[in-house]
Protein backbone atom coordinates (compact mmCIF):
# COMPACT_ATOMS: atom_id res chain seq x y z
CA UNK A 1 97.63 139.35 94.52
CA UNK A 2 94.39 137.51 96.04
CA UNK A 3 96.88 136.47 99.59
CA UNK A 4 97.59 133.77 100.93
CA UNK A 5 97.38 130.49 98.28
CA UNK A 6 98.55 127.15 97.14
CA UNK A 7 99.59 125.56 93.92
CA UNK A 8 99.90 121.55 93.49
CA UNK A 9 101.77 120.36 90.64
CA UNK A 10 102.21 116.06 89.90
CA UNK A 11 105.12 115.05 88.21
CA UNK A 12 106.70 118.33 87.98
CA UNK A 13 109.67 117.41 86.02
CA UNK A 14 106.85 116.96 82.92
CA UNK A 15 104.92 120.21 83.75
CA UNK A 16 107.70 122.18 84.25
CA UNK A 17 110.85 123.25 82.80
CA UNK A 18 113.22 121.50 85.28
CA UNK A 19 116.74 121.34 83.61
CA UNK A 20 118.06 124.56 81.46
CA UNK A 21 121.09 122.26 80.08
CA UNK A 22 118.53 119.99 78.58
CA UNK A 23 118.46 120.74 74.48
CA UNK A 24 114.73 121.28 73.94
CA UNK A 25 115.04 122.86 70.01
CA UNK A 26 112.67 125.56 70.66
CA UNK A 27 114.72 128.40 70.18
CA UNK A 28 115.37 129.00 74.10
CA UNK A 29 111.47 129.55 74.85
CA UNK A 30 111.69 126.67 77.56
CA UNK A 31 114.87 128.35 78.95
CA UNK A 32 113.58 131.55 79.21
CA UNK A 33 110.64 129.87 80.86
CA UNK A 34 113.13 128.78 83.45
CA UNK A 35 114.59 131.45 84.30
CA UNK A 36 111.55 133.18 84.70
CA UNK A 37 110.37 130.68 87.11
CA UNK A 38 113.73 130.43 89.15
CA UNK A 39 113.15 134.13 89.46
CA UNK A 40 109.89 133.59 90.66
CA UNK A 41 110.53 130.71 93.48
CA UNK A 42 113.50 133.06 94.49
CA UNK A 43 110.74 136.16 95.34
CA UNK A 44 111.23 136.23 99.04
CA UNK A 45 108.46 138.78 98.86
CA UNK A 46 105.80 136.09 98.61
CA UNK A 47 107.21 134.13 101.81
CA UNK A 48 104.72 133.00 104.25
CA UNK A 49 101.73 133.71 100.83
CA UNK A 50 102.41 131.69 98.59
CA UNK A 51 103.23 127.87 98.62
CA UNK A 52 104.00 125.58 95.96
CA UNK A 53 104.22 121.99 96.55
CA UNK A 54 104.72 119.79 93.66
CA UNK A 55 105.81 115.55 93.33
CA UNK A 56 108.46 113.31 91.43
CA UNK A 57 109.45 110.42 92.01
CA UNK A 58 112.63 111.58 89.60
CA UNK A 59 114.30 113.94 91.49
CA UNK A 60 117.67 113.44 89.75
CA UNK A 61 115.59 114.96 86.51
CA UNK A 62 115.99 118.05 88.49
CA UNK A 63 118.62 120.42 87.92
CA UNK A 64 120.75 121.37 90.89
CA UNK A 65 119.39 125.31 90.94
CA UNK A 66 115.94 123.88 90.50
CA UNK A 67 116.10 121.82 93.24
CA UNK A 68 117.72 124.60 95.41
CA UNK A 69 115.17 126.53 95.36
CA UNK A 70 112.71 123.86 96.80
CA UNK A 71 112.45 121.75 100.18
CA UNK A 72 112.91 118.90 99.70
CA UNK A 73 110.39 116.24 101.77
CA UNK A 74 110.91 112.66 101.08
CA UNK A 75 108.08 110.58 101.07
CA UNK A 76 108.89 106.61 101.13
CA UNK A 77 107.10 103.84 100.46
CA UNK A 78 104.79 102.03 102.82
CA UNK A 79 105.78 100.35 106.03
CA UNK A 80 104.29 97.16 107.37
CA UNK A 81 101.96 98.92 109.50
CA UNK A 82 101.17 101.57 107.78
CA UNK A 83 99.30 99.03 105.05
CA UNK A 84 95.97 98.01 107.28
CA UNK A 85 95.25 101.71 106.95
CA UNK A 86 96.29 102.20 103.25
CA UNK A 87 94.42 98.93 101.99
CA UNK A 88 91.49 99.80 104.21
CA UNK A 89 91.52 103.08 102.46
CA UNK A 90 91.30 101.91 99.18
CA UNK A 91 88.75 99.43 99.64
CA UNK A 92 86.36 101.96 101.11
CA UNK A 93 86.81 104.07 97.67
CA UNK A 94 86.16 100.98 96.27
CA UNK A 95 82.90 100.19 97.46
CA UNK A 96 84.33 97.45 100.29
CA UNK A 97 82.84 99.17 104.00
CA UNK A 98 82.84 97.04 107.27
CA UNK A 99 85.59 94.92 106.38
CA UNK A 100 86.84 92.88 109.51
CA UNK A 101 90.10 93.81 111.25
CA UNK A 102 91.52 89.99 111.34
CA UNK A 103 90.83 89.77 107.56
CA UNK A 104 92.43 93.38 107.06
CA UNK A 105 95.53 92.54 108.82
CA UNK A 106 96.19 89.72 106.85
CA UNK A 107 95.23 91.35 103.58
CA UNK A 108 97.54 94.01 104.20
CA UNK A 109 100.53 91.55 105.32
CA UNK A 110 100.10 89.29 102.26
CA UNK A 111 100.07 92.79 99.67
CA UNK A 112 103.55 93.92 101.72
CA UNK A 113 105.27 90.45 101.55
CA UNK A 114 104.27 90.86 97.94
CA UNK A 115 105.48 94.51 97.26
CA UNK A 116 102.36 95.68 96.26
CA UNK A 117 101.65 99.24 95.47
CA UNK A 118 98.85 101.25 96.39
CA UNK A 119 97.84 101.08 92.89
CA UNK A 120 98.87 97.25 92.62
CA UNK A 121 96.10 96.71 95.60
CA UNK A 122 93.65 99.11 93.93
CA UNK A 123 94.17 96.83 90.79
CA UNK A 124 93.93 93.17 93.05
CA UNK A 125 90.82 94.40 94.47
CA UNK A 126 88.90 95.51 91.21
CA UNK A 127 89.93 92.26 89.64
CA UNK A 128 88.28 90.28 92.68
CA UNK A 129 85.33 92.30 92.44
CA UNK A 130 84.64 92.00 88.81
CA UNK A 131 84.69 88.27 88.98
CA UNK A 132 82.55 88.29 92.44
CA UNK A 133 79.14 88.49 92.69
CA UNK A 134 76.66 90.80 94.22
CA UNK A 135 76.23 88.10 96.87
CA UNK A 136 80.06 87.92 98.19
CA UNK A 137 81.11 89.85 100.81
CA UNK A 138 83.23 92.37 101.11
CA UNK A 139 85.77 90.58 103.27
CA UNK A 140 86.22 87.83 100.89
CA UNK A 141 86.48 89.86 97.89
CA UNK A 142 89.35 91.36 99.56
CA UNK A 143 90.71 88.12 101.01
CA UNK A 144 90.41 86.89 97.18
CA UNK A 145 92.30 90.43 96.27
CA UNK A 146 95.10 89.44 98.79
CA UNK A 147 95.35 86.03 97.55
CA UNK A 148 95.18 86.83 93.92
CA UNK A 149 98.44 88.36 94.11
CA UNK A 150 100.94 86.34 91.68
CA UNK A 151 104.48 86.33 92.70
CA UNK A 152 106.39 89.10 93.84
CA UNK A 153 106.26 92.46 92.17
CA UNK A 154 108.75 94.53 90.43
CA UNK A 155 110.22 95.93 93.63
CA UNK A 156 112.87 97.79 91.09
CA UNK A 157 110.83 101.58 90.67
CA UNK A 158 109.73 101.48 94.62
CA UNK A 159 113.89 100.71 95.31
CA UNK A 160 115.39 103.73 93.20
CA UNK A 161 112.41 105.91 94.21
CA UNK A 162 112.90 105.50 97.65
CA UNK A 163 116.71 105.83 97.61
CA UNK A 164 116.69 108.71 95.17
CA UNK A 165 114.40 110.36 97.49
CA UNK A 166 117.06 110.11 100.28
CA UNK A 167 119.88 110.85 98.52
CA UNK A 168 117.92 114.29 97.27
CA UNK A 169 117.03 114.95 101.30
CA UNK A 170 118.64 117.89 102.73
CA UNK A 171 117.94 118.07 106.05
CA UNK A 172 116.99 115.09 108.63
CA UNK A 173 114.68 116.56 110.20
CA UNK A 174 112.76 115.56 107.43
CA UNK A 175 113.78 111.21 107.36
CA UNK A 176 110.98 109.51 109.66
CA UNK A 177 113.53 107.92 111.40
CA UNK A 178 114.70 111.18 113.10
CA UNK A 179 112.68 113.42 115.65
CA UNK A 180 111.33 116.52 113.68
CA UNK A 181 112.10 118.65 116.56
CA UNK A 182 115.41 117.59 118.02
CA UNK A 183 116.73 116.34 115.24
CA UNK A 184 117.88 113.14 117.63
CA UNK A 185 117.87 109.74 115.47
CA UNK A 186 115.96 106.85 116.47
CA UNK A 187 117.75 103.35 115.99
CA UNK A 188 114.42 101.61 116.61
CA UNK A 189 112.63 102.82 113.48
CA UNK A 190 111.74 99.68 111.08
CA UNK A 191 113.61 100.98 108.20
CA UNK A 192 113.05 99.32 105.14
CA UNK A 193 115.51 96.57 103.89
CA UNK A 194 116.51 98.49 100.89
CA UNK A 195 117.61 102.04 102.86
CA UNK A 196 119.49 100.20 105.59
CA UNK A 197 122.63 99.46 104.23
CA UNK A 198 122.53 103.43 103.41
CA UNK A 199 121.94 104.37 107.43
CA UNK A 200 124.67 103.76 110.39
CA UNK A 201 122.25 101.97 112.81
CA UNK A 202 124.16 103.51 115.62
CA UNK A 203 124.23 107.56 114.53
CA UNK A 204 121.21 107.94 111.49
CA UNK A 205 124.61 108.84 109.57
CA UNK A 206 123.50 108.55 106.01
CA UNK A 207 126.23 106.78 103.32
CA UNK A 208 126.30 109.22 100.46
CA UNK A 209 128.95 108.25 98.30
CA UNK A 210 127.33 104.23 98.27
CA UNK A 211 123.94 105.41 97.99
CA UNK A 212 125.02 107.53 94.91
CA UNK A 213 126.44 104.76 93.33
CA UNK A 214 123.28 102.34 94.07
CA UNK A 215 120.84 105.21 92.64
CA UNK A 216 123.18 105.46 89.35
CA UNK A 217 123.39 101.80 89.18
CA UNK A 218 119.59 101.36 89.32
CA UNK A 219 119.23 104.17 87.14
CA UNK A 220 120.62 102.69 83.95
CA UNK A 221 118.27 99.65 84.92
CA UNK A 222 114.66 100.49 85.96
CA UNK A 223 112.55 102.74 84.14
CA UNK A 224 110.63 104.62 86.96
């Protein structure tokens, strides 16, 4: 009624009603919540007003008619250079400013040969911190951070979250590894290890019946 506006909803699939075949023994209230809301996203009067944008990293929790009525925007995981700016990022919020570029660069390479998550770094850096003194700076309490790392992480929820994320896509204009505006695929784009055996290198052609499989196989493995 107020114009134009924007809702942002995390983890949708546990705010939200996002599967009517689900049994929920309430009687039907959470179905009739549903349908109410499909009715709602379906309101072509409020095109161009209203925008909802909402996150899961379980998109197969979705039903089909939910997930119809949405666009559908991937969002992987981290590339190699995108981590500089994401660990950079997170330092600043924690407290780390000035930090040399050298020292940043090889942060950020040792947290990506590791798998490390955003919050995985967050966590590394907090840790070196706590046992650091006022005294240290902030480039070695990072360089401790990066070093601190032990082993490699459980690469399983980034894998099926990623994958289930393509396999969910709709359109490529939306895959980083396609031009937004032509559409035209570019065979240069570092994809990550775990999506290429899912692309043709030559056409961007994605594999859906193998990446199906994978995402049901690592379903029944990793809890994400």
């Amino acid at each position: 009624d107020q114009g134009h506006c924007m809702g942002l909803i995390d983890e949708v699939e546990h705010m939200l009603p996002m599967d009517r075949t689900k049994d929920t023994h309430d009687g039907g209230v959470t179905q009739s919540i549903m349908g109410m809301y499909q009715t709602f996203l379906a309101d072509s009067s409020l095109s161009g007003r209203l925008a909802i944008v909402a996150t899961s990293n379980r998109p197969f929790a979705i039903s089909d008619a939910m997930r119809q009525r949405w666009v559908v925007v991937p969002v992987f995981s981290a590339l190699a250079q995108d981590m500089p700016g994401i660990v950079r990022l997170l330092a600043n919020r924690l407290g780390l400013e000035g930090l040399d570029d050298q020292v940043l660069r090889e942060a950020s390479a040792r947290f990506h040969a590791n798998g490390a998550s955003p919050r995985e770094i967050r966590e590394a850096i907090i840790a070196a911190r706590s046992v650091s003194d006022a005294t240290v700076p902030a480039n070695e309490i990072l360089h401790r951070a990066a070093n601190s790392i032990i082993g490699n992480t459980d690469q399983g929820s980034t894998v099926l979250g990623d994958l289930a994320a393509l396999q969910f896509c709709r359109s490529s204009l939306m895959l980083p590894w396609h031009d937004a505006a032509t559409g035209a695929f570019h065979p240069d784009f570092p994809l990550p290890q775990h999506i290429k055996p899912f692309v043709d290198p030559t056409t961007g052609a994605i594999d859906q019946q193998e990446l199906g499989k994978t995402v049901e196989m690592l379903r029944s493995q990793v809890n994400i």
